[in-house]
C-alpha atoms as a PDB file:
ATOM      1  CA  UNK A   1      64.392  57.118  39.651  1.00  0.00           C
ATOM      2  CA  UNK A   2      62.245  60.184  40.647  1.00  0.00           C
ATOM      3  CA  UNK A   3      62.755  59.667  44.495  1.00  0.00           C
ATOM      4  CA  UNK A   4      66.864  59.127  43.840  1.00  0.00           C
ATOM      5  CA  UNK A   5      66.433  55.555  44.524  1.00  0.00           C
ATOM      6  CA  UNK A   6      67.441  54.062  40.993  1.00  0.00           C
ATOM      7  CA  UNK A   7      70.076  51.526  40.696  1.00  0.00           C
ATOM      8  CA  UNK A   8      71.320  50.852  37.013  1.00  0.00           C
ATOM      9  CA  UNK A   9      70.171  47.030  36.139  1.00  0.00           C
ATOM     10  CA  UNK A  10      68.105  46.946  39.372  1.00  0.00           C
ATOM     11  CA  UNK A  11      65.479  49.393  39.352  1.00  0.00           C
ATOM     12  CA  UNK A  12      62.544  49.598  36.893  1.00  0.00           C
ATOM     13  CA  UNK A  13      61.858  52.991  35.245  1.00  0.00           C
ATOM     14  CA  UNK A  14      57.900  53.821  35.534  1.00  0.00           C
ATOM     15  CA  UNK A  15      56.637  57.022  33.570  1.00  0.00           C
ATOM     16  CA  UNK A  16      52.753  57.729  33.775  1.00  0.00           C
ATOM     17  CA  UNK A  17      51.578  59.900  30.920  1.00  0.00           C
ATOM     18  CA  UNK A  18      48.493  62.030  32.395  1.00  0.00           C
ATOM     19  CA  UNK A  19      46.570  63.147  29.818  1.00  0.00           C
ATOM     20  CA  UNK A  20      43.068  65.250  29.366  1.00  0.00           C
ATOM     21  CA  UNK A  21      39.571  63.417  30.079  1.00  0.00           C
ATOM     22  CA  UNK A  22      39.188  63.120  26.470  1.00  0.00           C
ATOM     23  CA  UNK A  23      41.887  61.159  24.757  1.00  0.00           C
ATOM     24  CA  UNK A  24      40.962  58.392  23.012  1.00  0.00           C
ATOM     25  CA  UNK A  25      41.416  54.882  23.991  1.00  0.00           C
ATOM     26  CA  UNK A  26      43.731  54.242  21.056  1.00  0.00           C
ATOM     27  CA  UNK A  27      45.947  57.023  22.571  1.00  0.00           C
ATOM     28  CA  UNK A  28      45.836  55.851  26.556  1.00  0.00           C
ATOM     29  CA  UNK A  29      47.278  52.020  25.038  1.00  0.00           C
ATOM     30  CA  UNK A  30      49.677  53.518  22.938  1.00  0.00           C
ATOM     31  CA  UNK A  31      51.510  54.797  25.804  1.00  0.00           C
ATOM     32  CA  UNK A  32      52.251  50.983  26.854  1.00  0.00           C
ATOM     33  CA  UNK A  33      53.249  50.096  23.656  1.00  0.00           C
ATOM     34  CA  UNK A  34      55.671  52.793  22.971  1.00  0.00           C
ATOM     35  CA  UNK A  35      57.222  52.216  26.355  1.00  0.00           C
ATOM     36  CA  UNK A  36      57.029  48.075  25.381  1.00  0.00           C
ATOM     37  CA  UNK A  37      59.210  49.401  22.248  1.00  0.00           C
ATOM     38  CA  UNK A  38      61.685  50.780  24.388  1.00  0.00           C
ATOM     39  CA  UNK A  39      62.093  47.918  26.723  1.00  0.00           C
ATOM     40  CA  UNK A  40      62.918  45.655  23.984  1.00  0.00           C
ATOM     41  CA  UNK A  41      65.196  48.078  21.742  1.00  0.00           C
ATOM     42  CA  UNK A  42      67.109  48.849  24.914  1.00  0.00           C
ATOM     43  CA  UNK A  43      67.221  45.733  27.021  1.00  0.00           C
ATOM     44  CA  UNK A  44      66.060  47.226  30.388  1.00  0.00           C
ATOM     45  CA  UNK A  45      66.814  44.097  32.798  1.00  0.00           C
ATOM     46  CA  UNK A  46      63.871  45.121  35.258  1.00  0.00           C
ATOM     47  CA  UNK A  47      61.615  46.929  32.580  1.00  0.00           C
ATOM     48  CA  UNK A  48      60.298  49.978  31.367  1.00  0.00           C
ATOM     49  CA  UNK A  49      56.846  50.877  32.434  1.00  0.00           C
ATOM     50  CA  UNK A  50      54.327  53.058  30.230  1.00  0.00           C
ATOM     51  CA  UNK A  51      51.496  54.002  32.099  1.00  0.00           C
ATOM     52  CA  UNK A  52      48.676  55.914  30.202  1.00  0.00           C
ATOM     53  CA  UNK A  53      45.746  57.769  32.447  1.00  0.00           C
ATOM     54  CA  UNK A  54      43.152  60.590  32.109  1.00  0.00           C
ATOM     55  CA  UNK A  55      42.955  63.040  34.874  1.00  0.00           C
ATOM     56  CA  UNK A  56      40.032  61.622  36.316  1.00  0.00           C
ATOM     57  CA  UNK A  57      41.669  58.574  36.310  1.00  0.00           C
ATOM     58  CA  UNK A  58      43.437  60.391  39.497  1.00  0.00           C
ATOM     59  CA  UNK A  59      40.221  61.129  41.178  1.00  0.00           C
ATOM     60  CA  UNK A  60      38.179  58.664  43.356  1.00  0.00           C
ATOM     61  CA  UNK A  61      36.762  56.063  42.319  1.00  0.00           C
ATOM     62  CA  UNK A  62      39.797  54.000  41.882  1.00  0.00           C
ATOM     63  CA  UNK A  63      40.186  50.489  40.946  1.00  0.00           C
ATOM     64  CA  UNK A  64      38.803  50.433  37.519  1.00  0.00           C
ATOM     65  CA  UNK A  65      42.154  50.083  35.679  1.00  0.00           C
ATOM     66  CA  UNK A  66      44.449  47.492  36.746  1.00  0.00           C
ATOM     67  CA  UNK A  67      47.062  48.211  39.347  1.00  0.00           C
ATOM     68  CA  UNK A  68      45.791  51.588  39.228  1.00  0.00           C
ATOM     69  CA  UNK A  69      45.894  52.343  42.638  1.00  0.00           C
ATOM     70  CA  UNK A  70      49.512  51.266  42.950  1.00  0.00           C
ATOM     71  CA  UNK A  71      50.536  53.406  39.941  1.00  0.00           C
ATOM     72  CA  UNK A  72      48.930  56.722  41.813  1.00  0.00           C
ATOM     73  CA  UNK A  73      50.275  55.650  45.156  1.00  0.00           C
ATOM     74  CA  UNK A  74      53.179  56.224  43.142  1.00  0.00           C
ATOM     75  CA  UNK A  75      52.781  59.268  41.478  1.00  0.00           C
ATOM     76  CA  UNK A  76      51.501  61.102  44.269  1.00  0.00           C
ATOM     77  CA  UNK A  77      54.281  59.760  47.166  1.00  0.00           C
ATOM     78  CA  UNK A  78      57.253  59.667  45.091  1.00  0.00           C
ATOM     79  CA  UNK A  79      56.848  61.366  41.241  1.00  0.00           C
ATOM     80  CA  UNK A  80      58.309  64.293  39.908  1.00  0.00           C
ATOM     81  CA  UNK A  81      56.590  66.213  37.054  1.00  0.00           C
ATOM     82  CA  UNK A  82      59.001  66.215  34.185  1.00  0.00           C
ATOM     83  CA  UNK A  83      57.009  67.679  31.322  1.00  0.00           C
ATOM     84  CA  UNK A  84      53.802  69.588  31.513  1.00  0.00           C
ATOM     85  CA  UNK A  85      52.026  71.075  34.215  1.00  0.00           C
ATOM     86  CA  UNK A  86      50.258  68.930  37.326  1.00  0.00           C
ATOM     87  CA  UNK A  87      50.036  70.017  40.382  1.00  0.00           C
ATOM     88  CA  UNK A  88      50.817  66.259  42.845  1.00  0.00           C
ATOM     89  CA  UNK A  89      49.483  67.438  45.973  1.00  0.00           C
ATOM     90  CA  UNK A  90      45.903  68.384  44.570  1.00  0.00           C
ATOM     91  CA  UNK A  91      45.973  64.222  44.108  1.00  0.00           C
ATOM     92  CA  UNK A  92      43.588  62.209  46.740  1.00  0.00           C
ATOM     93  CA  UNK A  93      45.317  59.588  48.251  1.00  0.00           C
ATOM     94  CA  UNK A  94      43.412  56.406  47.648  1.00  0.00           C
ATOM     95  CA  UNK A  95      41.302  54.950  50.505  1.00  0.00           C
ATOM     96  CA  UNK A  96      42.354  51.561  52.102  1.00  0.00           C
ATOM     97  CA  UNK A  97      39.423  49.625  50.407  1.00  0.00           C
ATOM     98  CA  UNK A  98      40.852  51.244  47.214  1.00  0.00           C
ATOM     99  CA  UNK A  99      44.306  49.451  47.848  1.00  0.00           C
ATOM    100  CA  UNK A 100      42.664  46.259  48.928  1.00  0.00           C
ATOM    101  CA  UNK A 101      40.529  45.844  45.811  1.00  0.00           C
ATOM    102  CA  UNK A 102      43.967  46.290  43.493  1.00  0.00           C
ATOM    103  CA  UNK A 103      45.730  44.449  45.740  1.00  0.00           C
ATOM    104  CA  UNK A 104      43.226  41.599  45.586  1.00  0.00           C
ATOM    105  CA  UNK A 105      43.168  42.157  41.386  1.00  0.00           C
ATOM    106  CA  UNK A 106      47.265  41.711  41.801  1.00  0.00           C
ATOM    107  CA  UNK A 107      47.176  38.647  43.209  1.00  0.00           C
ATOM    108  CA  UNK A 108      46.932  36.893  39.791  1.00  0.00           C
ATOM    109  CA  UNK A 109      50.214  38.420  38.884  1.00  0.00           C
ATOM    110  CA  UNK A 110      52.356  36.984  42.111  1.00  0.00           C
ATOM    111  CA  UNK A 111      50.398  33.765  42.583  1.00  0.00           C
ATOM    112  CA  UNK A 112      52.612  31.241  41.175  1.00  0.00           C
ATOM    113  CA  UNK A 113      55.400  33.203  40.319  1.00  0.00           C
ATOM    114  CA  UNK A 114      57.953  30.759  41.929  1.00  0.00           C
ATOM    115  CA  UNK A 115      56.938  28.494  39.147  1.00  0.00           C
ATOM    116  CA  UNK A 116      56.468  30.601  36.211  1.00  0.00           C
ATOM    117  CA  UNK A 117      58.945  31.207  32.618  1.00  0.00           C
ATOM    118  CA  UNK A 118      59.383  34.959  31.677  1.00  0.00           C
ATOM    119  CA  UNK A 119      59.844  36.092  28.689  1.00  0.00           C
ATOM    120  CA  UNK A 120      63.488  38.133  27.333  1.00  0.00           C
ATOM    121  CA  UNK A 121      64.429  40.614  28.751  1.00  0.00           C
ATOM    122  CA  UNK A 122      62.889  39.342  32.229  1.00  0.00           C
ATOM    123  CA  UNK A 123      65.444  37.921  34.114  1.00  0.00           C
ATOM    124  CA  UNK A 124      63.283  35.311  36.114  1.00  0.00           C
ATOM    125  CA  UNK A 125      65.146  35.314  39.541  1.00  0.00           C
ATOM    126  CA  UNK A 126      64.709  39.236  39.637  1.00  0.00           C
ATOM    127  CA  UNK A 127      60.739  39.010  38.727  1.00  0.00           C
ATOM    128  CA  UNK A 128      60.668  36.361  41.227  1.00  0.00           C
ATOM    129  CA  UNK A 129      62.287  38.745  44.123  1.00  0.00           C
ATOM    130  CA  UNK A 130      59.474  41.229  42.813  1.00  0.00           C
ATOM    131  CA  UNK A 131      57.002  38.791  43.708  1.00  0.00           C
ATOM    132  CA  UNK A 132      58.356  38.014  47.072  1.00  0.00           C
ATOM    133  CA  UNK A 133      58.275  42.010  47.936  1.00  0.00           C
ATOM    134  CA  UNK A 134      54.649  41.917  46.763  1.00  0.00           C
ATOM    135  CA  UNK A 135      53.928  39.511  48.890  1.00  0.00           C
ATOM    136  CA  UNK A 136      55.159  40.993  51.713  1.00  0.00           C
ATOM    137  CA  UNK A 137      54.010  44.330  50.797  1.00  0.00           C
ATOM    138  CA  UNK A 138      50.616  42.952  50.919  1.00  0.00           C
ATOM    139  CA  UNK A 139      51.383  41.453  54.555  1.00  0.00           C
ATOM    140  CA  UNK A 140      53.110  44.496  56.081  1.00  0.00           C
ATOM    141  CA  UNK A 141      49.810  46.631  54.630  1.00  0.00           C
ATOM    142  CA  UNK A 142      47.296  44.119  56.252  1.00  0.00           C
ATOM    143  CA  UNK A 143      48.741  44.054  59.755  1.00  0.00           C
ATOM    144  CA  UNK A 144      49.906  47.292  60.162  1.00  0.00           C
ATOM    145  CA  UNK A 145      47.668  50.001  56.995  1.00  0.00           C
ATOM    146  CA  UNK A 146      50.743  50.882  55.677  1.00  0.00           C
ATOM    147  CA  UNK A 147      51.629  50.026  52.132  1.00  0.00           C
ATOM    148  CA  UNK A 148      55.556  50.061  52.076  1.00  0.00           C
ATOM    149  CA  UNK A 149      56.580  51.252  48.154  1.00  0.00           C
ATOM    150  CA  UNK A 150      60.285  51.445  48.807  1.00  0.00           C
ATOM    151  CA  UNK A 151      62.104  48.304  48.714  1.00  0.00           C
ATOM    152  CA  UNK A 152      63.976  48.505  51.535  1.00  0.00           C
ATOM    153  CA  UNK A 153      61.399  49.839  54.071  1.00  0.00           C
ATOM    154  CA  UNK A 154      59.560  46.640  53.352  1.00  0.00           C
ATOM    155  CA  UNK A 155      61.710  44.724  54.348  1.00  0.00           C
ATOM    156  CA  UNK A 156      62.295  47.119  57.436  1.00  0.00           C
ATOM    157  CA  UNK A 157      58.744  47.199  57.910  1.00  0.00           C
ATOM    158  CA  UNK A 158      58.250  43.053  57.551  1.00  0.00           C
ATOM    159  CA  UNK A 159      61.408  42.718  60.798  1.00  0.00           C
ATOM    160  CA  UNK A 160      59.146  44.749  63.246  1.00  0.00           C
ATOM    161  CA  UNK A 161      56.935  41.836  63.119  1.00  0.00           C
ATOM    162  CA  UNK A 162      56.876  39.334  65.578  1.00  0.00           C
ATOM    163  CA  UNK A 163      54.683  37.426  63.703  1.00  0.00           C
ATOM    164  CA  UNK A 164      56.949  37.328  60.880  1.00  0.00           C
ATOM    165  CA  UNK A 165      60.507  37.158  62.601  1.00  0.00           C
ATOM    166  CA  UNK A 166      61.099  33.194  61.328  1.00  0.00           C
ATOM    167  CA  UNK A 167      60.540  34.485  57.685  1.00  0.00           C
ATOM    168  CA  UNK A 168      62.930  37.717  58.408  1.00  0.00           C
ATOM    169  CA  UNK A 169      65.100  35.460  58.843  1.00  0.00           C
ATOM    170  CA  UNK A 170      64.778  33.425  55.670  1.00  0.00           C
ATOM    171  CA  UNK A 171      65.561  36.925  53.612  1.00  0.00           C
ATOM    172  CA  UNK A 172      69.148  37.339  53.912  1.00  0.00           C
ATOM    173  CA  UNK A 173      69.759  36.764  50.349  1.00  0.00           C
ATOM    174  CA  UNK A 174      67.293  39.606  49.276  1.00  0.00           C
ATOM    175  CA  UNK A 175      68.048  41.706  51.586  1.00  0.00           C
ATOM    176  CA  UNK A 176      71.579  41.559  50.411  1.00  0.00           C
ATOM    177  CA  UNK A 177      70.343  42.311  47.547  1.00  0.00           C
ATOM    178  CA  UNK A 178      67.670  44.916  47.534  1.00  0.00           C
ATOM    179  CA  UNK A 179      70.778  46.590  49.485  1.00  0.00           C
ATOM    180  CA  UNK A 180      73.093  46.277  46.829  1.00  0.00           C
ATOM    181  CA  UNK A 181      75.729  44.337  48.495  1.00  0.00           C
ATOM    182  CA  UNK A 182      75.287  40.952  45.989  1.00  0.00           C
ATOM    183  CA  UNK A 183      73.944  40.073  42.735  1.00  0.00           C
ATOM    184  CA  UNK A 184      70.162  38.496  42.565  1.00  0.00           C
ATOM    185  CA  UNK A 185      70.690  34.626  43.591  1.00  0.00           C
ATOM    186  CA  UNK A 186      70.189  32.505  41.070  1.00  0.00           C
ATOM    187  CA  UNK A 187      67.405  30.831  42.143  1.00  0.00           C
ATOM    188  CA  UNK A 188      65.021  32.079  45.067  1.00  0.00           C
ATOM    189  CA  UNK A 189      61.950  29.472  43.753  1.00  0.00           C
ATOM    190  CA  UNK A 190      62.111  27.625  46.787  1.00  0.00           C
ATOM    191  CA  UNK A 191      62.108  31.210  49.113  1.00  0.00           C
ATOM    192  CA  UNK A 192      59.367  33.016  46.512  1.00  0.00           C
ATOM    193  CA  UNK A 193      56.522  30.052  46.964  1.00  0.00           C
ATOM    194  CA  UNK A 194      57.615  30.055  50.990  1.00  0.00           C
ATOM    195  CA  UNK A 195      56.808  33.882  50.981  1.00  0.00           C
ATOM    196  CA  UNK A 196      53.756  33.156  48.935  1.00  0.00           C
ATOM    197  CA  UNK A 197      52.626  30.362  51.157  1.00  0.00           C
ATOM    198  CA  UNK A 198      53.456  32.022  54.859  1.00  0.00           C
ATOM    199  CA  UNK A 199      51.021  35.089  53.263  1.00  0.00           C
ATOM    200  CA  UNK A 200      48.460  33.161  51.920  1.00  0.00           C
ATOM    201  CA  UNK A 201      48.179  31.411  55.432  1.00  0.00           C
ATOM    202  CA  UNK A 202      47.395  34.406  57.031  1.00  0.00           C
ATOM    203  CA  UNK A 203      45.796  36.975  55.377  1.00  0.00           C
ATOM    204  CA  UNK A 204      42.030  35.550  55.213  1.00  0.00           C
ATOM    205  CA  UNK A 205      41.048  37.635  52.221  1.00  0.00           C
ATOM    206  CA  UNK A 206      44.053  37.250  49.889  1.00  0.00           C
ATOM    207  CA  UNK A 207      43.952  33.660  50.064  1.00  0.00           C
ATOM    208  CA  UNK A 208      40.045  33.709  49.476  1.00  0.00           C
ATOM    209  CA  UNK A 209      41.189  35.936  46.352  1.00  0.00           C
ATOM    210  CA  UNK A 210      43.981  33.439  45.069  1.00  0.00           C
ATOM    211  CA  UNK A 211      41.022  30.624  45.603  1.00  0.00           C
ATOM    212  CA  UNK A 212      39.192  32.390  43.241  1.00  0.00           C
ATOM    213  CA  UNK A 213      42.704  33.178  40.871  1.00  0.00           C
ATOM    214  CA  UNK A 214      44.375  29.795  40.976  1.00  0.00           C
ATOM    215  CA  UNK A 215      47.570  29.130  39.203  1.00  0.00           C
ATOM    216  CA  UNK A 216      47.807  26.309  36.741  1.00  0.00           C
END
């Protein structure tokens, strides 16, 4: 929504609450709950994410809260400040072994997803095509050092591959829709454990990490 990218029943809404170095625990996961209130009252298809942080949760080291990186990646590319007073550009951008270590605590998350029930009001075919573009987020960021956050420039990203032009291929359907020109399919479980599988395959130290992670 901040970067004018938000498409009504597509798009997730993420708000990160940034709040002084000492707030309580109690107040840091009341921030998820209170935005877990709202995604239930209101019935956001793709979600409503409440993230809670201390300011020097935005300084190096990063990694100790899961996802964190991602969540400042973010903030710092793509947030707007909407209430209060924080200056985005002061923020460090994390390092690449940073990313790696919350992409490797991520893994849990997308690992199996092709197989998995979600719970109301997750539609399951659009957490599925979630999981695909994490997947090949992770990919495109291991060959190349960038990590893609928009949804479409990963899939950009993902066709300048040679390596990956048979898989390109296979993503017609969510590229259709990531573009806005269908509805989610129906079913993508067959396409979400190929992504997962063609990643796995060859990126050495995420499939060491799923090894460690595996689904039931």
């Amino acid at each position: 929504m901040a970067a004018g990218h938000y498409v009504p029943g597509r798009s997730d809404i993420d708000i990160i609450v940034v709040t002084c170095d000492g707030c309580p625990d109690e107040s840091i996961a009341a921030t998820a709950r209170l935005a877990d209130q709202y995604w239930q009252r209101y019935g956001f298809r793709k979600g409503f994410g409440g993230y809670g942080v201390r300011l020097r949760d935005l300084r190096p080291p990063f990694g100790t809260l899961h996802n964190e990186v991602y969540e400042i990646l973010q903030l710092k590319r793509r947030g707007r400040v909407i209430s209060g007073q924080l200056d985005l550009s002061q923020i460090p951008e994390p390092l690449p072994e940073d990313l790696r270590r919350s992409l490797i605590d991520l893994i849990p998350d997308l690992l199996g997803a092709w197989q998995r029930s979600y719970p109301a009001p997750i539609n399951s075919a659009d957490a599925r095509v979630n999981a695909i573009l994490g997947w090949l987020r992770l990919f495109v960021w291991d060959r190349t050092g960038d990590y893609v956050l928009d949804k479409r420039g990963v899939l950009t990203a993902l066709a300048r591959l040679d390596e990956a032009a048979p898989l390109s291929e296979r993503l017609g359907a969510i590229s259709a829709y990531v573009h806005q020109m269908q509805n989610c399919p129906e079913s993508v479980d067959a396409l979400c454990r190929e992504v997962e599988t063609f990643v796995l395959d060859r990126v050495v130290w995420a499939r060491q990490a799923a090894t460690k992670n595996p689904t039931s």
